[in-house]
Protein backbone atom coordinates (compact mmCIF):
# COMPACT_ATOMS: atom_id res chain seq x y z
CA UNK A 1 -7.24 -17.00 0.66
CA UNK A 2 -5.74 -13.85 -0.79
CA UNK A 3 -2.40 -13.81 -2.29
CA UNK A 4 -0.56 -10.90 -2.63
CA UNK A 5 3.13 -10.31 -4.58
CA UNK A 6 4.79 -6.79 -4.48
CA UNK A 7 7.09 -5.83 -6.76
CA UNK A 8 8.86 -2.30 -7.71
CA UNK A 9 10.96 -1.50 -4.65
CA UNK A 10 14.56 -0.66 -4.74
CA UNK A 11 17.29 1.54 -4.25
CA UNK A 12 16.93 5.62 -5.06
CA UNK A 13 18.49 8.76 -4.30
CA UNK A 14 16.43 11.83 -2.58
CA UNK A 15 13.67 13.31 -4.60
CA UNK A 16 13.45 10.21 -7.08
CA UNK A 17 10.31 8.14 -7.75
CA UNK A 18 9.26 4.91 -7.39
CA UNK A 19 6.07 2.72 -8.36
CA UNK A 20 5.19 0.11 -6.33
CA UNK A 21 2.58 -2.74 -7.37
CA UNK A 22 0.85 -4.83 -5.93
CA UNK A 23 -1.07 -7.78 -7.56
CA UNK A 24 -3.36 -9.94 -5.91
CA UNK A 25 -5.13 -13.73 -6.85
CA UNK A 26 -6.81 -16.33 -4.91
CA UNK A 27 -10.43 -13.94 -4.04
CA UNK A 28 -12.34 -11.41 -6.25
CA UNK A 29 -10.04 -8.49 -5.58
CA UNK A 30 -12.96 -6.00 -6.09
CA UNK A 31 -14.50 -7.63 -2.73
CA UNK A 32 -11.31 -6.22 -0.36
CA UNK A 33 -10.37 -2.47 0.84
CA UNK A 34 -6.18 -2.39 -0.10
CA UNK A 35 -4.03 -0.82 1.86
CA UNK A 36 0.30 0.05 1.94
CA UNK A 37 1.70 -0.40 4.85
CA UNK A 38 6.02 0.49 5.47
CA UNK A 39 7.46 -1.06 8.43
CA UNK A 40 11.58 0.13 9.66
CA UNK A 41 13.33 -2.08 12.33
CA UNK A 42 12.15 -1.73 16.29
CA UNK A 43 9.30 0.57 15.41
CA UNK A 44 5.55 -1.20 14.39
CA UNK A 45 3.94 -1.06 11.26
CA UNK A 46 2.19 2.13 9.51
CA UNK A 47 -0.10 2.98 7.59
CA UNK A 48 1.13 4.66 4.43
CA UNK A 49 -2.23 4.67 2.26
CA UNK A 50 -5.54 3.03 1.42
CA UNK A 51 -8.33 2.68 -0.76
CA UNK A 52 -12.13 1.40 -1.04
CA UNK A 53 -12.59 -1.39 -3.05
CA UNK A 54 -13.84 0.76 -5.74
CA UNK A 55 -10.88 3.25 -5.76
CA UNK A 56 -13.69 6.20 -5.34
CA UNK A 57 -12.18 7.21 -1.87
CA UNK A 58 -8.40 7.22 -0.65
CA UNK A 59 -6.48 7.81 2.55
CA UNK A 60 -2.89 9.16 2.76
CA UNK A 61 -1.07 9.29 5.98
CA UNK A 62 0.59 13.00 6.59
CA UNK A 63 3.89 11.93 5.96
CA UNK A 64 2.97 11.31 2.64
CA UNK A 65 0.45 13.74 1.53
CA UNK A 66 0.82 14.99 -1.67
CA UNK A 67 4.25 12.81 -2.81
CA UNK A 68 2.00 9.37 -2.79
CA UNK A 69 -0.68 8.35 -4.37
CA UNK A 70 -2.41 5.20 -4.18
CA UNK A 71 -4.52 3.87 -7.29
CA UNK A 72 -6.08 0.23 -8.64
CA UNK A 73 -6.77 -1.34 -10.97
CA UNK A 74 -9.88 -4.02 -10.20
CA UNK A 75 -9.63 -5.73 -14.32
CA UNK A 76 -5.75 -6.07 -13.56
CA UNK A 77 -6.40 -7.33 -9.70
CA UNK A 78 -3.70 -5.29 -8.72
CA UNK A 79 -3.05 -2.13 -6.24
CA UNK A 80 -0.05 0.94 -7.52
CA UNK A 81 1.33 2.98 -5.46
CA UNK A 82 3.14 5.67 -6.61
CA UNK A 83 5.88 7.41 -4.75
CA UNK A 84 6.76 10.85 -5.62
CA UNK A 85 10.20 13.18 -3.97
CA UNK A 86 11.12 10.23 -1.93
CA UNK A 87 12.96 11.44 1.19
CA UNK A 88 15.31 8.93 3.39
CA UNK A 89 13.22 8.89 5.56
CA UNK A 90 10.75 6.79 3.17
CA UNK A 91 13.09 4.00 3.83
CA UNK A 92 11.34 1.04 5.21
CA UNK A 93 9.92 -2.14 4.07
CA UNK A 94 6.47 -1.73 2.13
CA UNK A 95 4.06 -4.45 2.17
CA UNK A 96 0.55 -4.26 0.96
CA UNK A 97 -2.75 -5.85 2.40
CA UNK A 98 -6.49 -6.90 1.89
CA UNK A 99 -9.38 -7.01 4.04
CA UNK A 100 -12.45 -7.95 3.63
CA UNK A 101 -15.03 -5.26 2.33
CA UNK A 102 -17.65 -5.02 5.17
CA UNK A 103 -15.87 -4.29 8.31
CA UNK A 104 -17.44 -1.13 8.05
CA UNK A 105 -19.22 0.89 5.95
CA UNK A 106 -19.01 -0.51 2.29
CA UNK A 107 -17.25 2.69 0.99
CA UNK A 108 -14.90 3.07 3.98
CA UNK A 109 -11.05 2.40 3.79
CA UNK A 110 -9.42 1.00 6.84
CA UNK A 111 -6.20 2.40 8.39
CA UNK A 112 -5.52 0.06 11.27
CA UNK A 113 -3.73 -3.02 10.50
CA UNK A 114 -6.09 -5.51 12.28
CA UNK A 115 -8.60 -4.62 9.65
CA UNK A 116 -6.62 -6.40 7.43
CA UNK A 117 -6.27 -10.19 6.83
CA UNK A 118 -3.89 -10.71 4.22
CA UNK A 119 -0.33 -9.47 3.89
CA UNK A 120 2.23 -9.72 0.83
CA UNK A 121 6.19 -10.32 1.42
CA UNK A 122 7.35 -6.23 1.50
CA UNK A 123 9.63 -4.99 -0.98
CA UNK A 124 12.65 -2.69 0.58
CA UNK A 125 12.81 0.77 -0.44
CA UNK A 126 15.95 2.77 0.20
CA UNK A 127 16.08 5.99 -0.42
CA UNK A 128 19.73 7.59 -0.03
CA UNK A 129 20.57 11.27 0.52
């Protein structure tokens, strides 16, 4: 078992930052691919960014290109991401996840939510115009 705890989220007007963490126990954290997801009511989870267990490789969803970055930290156990000129738009509930390092290739990231077998709670961000 993998657990996960966000923290960071929060209220913030347009163009503000935000760093959201993620921190992880239970497994050795360098064994799982990490992902942020954001989820808004009545539409299904996305994929907001990823990154191989080693941090060499990253994936940002368009939406977010060049305003997020994802980053971790395998001595802390614990996944950042960093969110640059929020727009409202951002708003959503952010949740990070773990899965398994394997599924395919070793260096690969995973964007699809079924790769992924353990969630944290979210943390709301709100981001007001």
């Amino acid at each position: 078992q993998v657990q996960l705890v966000e923290s960071g989220g929060g209220s913030v007007q347009a163009g503000g930052s935000l760093r959201l963490s993620c921190a992880a126990s239970g497994r050795t954290f360098s064994n799982y691919v990490m992902g942020w997801f954001r989820q808004v009511p009545g539409k299904e989870r996305e994929i907001v960014a990823a990154i191989t267990w080693s941090g060499s490789s990253t994936y940002h969803a368009d939406s977010v290109k060049g305003r997020f970055t994802i980053s971790r930290d395998n001595g802390k156990n614990t996944v950042y991401l960093r969110m640059n000129s929020l727009k409202p738009e951002d708003t959503a509930v952010y949740y990070c996840a773990a899965g398994p390092v394997g599924r395919a290739s070793r260096g690969a990231y995973y964007t699809n939510p079924d790769e992924y077998d353990y969630w944290g709670q979210g943390t709301q961000v709100t981001v007001s115009s």
